[in-house]
C-alpha atoms as a PDB file:
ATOM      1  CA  UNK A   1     273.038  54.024  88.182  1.00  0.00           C
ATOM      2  CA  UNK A   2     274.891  50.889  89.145  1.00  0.00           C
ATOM      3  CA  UNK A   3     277.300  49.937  92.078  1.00  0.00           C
ATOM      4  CA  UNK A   4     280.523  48.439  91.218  1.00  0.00           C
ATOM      5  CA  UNK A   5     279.474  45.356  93.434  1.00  0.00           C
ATOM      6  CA  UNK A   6     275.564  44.995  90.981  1.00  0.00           C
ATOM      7  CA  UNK A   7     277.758  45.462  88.071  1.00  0.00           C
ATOM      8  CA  UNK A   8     279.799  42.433  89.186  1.00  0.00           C
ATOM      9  CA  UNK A   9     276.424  40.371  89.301  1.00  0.00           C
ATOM     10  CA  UNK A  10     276.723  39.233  85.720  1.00  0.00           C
ATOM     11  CA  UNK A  11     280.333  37.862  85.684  1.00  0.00           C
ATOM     12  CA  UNK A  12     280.896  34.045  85.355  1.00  0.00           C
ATOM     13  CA  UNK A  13     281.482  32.293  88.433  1.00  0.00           C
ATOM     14  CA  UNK A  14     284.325  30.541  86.706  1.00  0.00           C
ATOM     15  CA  UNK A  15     285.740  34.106  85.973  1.00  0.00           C
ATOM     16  CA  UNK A  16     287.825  36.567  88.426  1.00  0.00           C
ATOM     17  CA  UNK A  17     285.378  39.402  89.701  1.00  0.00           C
ATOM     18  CA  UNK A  18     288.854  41.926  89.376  1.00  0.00           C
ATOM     19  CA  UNK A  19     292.258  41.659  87.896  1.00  0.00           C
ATOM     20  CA  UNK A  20     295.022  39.774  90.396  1.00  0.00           C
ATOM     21  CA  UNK A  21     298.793  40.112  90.826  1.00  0.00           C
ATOM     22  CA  UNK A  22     299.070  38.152  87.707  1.00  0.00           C
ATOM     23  CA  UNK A  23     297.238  40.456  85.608  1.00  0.00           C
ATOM     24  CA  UNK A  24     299.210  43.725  87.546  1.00  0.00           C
ATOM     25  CA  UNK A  25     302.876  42.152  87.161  1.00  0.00           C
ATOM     26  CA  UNK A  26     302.286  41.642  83.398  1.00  0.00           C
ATOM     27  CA  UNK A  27     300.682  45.241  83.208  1.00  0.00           C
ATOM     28  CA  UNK A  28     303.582  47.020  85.109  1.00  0.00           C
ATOM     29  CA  UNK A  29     306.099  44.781  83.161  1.00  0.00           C
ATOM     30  CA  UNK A  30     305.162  45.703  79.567  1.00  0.00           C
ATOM     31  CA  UNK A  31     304.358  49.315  80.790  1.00  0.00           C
ATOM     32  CA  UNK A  32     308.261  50.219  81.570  1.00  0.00           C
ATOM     33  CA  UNK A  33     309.537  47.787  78.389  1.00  0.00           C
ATOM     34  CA  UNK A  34     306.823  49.443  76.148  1.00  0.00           C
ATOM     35  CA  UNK A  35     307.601  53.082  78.112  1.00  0.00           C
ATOM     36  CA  UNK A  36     311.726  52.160  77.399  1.00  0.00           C
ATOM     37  CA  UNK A  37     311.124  51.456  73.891  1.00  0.00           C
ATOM     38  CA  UNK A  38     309.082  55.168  73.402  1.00  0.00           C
ATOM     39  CA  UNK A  39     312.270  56.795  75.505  1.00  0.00           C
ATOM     40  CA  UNK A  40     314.956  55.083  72.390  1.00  0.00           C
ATOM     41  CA  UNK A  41     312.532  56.220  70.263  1.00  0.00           C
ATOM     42  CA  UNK A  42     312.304  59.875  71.000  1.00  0.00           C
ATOM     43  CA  UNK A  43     316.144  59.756  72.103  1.00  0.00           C
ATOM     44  CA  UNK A  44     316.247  59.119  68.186  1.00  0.00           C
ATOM     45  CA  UNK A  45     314.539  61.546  67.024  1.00  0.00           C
ATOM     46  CA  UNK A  46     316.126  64.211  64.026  1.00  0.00           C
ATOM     47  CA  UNK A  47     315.829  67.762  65.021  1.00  0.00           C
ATOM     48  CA  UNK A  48     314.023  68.506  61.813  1.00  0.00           C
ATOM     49  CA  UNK A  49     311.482  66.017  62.500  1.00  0.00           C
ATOM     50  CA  UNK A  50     307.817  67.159  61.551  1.00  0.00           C
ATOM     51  CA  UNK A  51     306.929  64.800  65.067  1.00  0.00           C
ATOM     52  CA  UNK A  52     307.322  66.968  67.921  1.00  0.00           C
ATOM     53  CA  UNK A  53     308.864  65.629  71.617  1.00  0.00           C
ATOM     54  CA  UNK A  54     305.493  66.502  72.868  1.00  0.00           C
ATOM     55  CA  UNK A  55     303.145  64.890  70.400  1.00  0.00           C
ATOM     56  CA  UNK A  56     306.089  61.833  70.663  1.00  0.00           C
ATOM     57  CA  UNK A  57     305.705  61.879  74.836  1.00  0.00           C
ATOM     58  CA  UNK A  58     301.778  61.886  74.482  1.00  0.00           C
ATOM     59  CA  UNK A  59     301.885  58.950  71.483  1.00  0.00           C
ATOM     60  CA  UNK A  60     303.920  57.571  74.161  1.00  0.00           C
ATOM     61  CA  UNK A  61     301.475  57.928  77.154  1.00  0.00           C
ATOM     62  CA  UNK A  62     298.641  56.595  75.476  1.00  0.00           C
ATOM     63  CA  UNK A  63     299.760  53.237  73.903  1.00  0.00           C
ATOM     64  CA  UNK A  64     302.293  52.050  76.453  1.00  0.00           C
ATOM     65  CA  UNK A  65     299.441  51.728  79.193  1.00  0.00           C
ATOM     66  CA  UNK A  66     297.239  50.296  76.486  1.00  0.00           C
ATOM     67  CA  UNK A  67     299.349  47.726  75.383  1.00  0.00           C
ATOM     68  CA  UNK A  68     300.064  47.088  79.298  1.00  0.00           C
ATOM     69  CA  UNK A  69     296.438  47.204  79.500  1.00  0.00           C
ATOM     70  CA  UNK A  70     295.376  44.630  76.880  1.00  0.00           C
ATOM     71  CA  UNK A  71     298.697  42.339  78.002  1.00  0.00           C
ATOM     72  CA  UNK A  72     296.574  41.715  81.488  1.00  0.00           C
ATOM     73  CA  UNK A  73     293.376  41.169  80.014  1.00  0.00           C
ATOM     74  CA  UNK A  74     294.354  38.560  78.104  1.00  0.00           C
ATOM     75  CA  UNK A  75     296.901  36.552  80.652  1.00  0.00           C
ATOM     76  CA  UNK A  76     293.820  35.209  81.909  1.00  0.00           C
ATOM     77  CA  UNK A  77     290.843  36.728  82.184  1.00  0.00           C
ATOM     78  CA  UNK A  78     289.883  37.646  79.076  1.00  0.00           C
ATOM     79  CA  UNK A  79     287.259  39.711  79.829  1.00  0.00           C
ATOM     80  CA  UNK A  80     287.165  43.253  79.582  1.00  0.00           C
ATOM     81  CA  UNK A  81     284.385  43.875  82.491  1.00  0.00           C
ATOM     82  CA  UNK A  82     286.195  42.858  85.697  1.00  0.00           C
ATOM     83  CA  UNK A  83     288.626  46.336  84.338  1.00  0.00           C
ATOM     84  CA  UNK A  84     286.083  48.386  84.498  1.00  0.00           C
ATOM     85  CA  UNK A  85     284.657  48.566  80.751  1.00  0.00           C
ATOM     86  CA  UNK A  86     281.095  48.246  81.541  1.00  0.00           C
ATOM     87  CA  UNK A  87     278.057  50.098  80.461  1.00  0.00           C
ATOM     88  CA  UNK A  88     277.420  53.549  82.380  1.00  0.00           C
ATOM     89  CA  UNK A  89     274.485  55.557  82.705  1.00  0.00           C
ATOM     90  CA  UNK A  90     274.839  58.864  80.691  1.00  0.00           C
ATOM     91  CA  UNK A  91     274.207  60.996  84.137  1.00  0.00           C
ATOM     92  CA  UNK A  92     277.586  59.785  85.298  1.00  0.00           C
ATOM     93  CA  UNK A  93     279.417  60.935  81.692  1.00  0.00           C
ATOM     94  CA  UNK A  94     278.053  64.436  82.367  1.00  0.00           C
ATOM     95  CA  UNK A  95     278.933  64.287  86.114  1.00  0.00           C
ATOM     96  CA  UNK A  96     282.319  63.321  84.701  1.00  0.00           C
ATOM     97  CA  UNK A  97     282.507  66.474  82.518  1.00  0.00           C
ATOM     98  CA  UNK A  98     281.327  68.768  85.333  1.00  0.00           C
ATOM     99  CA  UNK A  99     284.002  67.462  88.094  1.00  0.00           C
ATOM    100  CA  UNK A 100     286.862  67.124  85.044  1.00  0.00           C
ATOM    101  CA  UNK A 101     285.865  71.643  84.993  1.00  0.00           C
ATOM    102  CA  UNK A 102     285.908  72.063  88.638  1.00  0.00           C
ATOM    103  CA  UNK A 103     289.578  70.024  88.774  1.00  0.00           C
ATOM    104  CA  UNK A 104     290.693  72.352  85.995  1.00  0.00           C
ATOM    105  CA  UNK A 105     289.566  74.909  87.953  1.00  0.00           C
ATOM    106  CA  UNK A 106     290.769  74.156  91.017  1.00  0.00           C
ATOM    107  CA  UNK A 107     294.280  73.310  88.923  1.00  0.00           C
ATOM    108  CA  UNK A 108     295.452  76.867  89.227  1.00  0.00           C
ATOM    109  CA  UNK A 109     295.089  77.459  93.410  1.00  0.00           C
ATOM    110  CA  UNK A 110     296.885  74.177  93.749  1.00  0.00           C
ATOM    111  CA  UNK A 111     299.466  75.316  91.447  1.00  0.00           C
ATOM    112  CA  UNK A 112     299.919  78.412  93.287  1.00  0.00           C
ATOM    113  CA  UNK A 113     300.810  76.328  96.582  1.00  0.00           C
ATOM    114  CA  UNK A 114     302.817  74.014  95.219  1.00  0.00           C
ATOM    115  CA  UNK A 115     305.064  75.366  92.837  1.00  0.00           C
ATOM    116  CA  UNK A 116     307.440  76.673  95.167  1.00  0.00           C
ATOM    117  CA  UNK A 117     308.228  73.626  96.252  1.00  0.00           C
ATOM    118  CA  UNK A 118     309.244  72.437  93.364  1.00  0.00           C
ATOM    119  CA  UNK A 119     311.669  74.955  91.587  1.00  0.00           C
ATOM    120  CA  UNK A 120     312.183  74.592  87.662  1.00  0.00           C
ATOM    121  CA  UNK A 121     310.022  71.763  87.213  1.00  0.00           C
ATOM    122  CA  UNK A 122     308.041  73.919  84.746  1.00  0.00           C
ATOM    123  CA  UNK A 123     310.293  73.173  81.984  1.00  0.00           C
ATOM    124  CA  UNK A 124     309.193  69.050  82.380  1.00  0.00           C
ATOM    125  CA  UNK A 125     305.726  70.918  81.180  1.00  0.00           C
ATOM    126  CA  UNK A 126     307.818  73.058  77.693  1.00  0.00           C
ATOM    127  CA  UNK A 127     307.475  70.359  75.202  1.00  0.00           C
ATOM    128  CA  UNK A 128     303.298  69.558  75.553  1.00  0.00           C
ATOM    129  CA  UNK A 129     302.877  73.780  75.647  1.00  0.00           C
ATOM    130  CA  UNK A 130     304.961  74.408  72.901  1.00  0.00           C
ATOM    131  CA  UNK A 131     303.109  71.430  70.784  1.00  0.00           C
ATOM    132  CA  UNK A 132     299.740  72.844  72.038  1.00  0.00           C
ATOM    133  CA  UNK A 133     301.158  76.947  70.648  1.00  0.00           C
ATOM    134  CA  UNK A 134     302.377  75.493  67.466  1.00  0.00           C
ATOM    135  CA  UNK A 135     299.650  76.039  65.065  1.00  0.00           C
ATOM    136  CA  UNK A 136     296.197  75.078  64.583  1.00  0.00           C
ATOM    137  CA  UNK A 137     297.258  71.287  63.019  1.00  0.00           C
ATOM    138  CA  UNK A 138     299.653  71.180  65.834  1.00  0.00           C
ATOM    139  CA  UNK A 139     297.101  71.584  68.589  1.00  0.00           C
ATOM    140  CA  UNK A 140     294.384  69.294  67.257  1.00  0.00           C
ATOM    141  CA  UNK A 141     297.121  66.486  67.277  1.00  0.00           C
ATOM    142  CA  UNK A 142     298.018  67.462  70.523  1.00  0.00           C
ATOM    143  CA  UNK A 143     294.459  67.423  72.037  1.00  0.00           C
ATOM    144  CA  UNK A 144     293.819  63.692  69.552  1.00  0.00           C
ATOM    145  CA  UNK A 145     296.873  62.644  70.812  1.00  0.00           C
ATOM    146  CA  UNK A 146     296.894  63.781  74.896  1.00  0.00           C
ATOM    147  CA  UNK A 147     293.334  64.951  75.077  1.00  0.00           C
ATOM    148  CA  UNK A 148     292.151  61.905  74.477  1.00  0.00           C
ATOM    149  CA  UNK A 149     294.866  59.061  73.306  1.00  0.00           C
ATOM    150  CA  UNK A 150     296.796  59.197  76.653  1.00  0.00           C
ATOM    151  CA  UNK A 151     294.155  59.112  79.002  1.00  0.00           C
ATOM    152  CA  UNK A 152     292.710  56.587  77.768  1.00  0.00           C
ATOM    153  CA  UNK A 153     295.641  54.477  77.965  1.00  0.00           C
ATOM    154  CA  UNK A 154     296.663  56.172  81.225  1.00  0.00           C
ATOM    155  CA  UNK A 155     293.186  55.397  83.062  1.00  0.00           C
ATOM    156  CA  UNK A 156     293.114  51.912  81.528  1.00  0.00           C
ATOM    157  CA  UNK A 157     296.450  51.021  83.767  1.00  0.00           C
ATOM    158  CA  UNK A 158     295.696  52.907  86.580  1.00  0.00           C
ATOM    159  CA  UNK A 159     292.146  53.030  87.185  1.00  0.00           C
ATOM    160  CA  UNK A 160     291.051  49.575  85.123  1.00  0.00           C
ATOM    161  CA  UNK A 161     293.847  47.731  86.021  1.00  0.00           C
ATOM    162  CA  UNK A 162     295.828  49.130  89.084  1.00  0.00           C
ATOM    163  CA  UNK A 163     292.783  50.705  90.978  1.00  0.00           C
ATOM    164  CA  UNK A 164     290.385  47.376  90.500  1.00  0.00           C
ATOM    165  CA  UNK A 165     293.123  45.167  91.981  1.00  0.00           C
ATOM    166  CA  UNK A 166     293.350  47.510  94.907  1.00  0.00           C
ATOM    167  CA  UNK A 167     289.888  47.609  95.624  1.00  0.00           C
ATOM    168  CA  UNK A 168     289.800  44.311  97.086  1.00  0.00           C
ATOM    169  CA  UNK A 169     291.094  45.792 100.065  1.00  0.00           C
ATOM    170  CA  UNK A 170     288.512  48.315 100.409  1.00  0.00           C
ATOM    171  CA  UNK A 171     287.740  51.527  98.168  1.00  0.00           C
ATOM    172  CA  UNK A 172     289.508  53.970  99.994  1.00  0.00           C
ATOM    173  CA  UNK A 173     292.626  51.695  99.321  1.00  0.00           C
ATOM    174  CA  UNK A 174     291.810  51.382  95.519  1.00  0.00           C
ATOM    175  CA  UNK A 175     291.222  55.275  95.046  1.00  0.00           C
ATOM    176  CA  UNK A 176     294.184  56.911  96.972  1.00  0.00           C
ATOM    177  CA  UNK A 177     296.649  54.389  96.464  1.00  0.00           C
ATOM    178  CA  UNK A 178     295.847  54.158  92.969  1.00  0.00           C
ATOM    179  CA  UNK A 179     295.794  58.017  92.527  1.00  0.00           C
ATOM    180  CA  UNK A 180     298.901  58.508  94.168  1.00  0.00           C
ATOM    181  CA  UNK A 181     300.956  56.041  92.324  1.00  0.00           C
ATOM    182  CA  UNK A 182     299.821  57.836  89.199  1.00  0.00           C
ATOM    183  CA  UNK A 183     300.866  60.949  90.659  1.00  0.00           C
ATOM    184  CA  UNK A 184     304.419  59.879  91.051  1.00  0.00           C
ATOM    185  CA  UNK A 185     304.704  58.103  87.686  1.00  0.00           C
ATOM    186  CA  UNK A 186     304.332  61.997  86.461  1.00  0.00           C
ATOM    187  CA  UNK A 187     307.625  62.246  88.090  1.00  0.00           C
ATOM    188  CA  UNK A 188     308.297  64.500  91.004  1.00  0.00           C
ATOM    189  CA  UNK A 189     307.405  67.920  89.850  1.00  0.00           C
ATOM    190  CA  UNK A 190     304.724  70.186  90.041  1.00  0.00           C
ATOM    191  CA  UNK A 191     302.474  68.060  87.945  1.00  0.00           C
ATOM    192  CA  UNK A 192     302.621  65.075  90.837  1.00  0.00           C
ATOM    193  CA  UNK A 193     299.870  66.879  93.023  1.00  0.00           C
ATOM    194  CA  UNK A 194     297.690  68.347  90.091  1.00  0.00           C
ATOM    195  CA  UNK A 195     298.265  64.311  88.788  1.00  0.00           C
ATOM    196  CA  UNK A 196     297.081  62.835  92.102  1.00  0.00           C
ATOM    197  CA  UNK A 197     294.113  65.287  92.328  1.00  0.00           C
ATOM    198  CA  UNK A 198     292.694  64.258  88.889  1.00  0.00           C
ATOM    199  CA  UNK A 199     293.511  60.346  89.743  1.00  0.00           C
ATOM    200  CA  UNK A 200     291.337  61.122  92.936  1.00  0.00           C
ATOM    201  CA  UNK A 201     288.412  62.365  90.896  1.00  0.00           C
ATOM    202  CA  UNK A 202     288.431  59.775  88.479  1.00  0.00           C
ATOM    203  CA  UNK A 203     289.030  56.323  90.831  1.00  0.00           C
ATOM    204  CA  UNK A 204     285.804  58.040  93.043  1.00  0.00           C
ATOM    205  CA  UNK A 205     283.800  58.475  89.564  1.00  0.00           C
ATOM    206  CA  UNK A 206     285.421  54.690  89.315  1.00  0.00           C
ATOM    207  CA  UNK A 207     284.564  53.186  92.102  1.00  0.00           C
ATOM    208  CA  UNK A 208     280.886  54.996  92.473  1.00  0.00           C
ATOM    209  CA  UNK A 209     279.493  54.491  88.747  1.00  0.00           C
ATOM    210  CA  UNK A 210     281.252  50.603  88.851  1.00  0.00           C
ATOM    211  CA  UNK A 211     282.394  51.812  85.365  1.00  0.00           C
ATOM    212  CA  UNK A 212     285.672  53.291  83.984  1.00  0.00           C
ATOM    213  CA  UNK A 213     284.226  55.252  80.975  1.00  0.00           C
ATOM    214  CA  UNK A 214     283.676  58.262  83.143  1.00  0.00           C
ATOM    215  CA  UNK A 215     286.949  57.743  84.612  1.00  0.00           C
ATOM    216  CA  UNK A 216     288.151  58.398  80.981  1.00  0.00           C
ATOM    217  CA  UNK A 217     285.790  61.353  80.624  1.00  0.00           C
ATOM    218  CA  UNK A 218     287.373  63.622  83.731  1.00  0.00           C
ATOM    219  CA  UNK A 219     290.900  62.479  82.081  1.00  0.00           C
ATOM    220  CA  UNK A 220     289.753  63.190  78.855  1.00  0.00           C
ATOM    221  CA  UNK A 221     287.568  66.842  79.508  1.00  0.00           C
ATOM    222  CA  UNK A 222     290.714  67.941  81.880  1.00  0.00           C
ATOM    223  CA  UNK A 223     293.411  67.225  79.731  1.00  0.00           C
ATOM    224  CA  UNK A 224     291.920  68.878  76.863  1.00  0.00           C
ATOM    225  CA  UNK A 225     290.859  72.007  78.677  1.00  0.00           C
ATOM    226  CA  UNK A 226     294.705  72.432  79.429  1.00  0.00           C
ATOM    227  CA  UNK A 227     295.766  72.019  76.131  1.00  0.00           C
ATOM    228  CA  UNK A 228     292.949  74.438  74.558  1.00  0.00           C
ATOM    229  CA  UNK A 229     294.017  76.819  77.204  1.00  0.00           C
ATOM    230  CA  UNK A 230     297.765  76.906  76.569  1.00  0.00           C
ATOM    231  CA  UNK A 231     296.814  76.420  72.517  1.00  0.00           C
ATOM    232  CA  UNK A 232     294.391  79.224  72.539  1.00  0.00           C
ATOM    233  CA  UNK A 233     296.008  81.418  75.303  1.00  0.00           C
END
């Protein structure tokens, strides 16, 4: 398995080893316009539309951070690698899926401390639940569409981008700061510690395996497990 610093080996001299405030200001930029333009969008929306607010809010999720996401690659690096996207050893994919199980596990205790604190936040939740309860078709969109579509997009910004321009101040800086930003952008409710919990996980599997596809795959695994869950449940 490589090191984020051997997996670096291989870049151009000529070419930035991680992205740089250029690369994050265009990211954050076109992430609110982008996020803006979803929020007119939704605000839009008939009653009677077949498109749900949660499948909307998860469309939403997943290509706002990716178009923020391909905005900073090609600024000026044009090069997907110094983000992250990098070939991984299959051990760390199935490492992924193992500590993605244990955080979904491990969702429910931390739910139980730190709900109270944040009374009637569970509604913020009602739209994803109710697309994940409304009907088989229903729930496979919901798991294509947050199960997979939104982290993607989500761990693009924040772990490819955001997270590899912090770690040039060391990788304790690039994981927490990183996760906790993404914590807050869930908004603050009880989904900002469960957030900043999974962002923890996946900027460690980051920083460790020098590659964000199992970043992706605790995102991925966790956020489907949820769904399923509420679906099924």
């Amino acid at each position: 398995m490589s090191t984020v610093d051997e997996a670096l080996i291989d870049q151009s001299p000529r070419t930035p080893v991680r992205p740089g405030w250029p690369e994050l200001g265009v990211a954050v930029l076109t992430f609110v316009i982008l996020t803006l333009i979803g929020g007119v969008i939704g605000l839009k929306l008939p009653a009677d539309s077949p498109i749900s607010l949660g499948h909307l809010n998860f469309l939403i999720s997943g290509l706002a951070p990716l178009g923020a996401f391909a905005v900073a690659v090609l600024i000026r690096i044009r090069d997907v690698r110094p983000f992250g996207m990098r070939r991984v050893h299959p051990g760390w994919l199935l490492a992924a899926i193992a500590i993605a199980l244990a955080c979904f596990a491990l969702s429910w205790p931390i739910s139980a401390i730190v709900d109270p604190f944040f009374p009637g936040s569970e509604a913020v939740q009602e739209p994803y639940r109710e697309a994940a309860r409304s009907g088989v078709l229903s729930l496979v969109a919901t798991v294509a569409l947050g199960g997979v579509l939104t982290p993607i997009g989500e761990e693009a910004l924040f772990r490819g981008v955001l997270a590899n321009f912090l770690f040039r101040w060391g990788p304790w800086i690039g994981v927490i700061v990183s996760a906790a930003i993404f914590g807050v952008a869930h908004g603050i409710n009880s989904i900002m510690p469960i957030a900043f919990f999974v962002g923890l996980a996946a900027g460690l599997v980051l920083r460790l395996s020098g590659s964000i596809w199992p970043a992706m795959v605790v995102h991925m695994v966790y956020n489907s497990a949820g769904m399923l869950y509420h679906g099924i449940s």
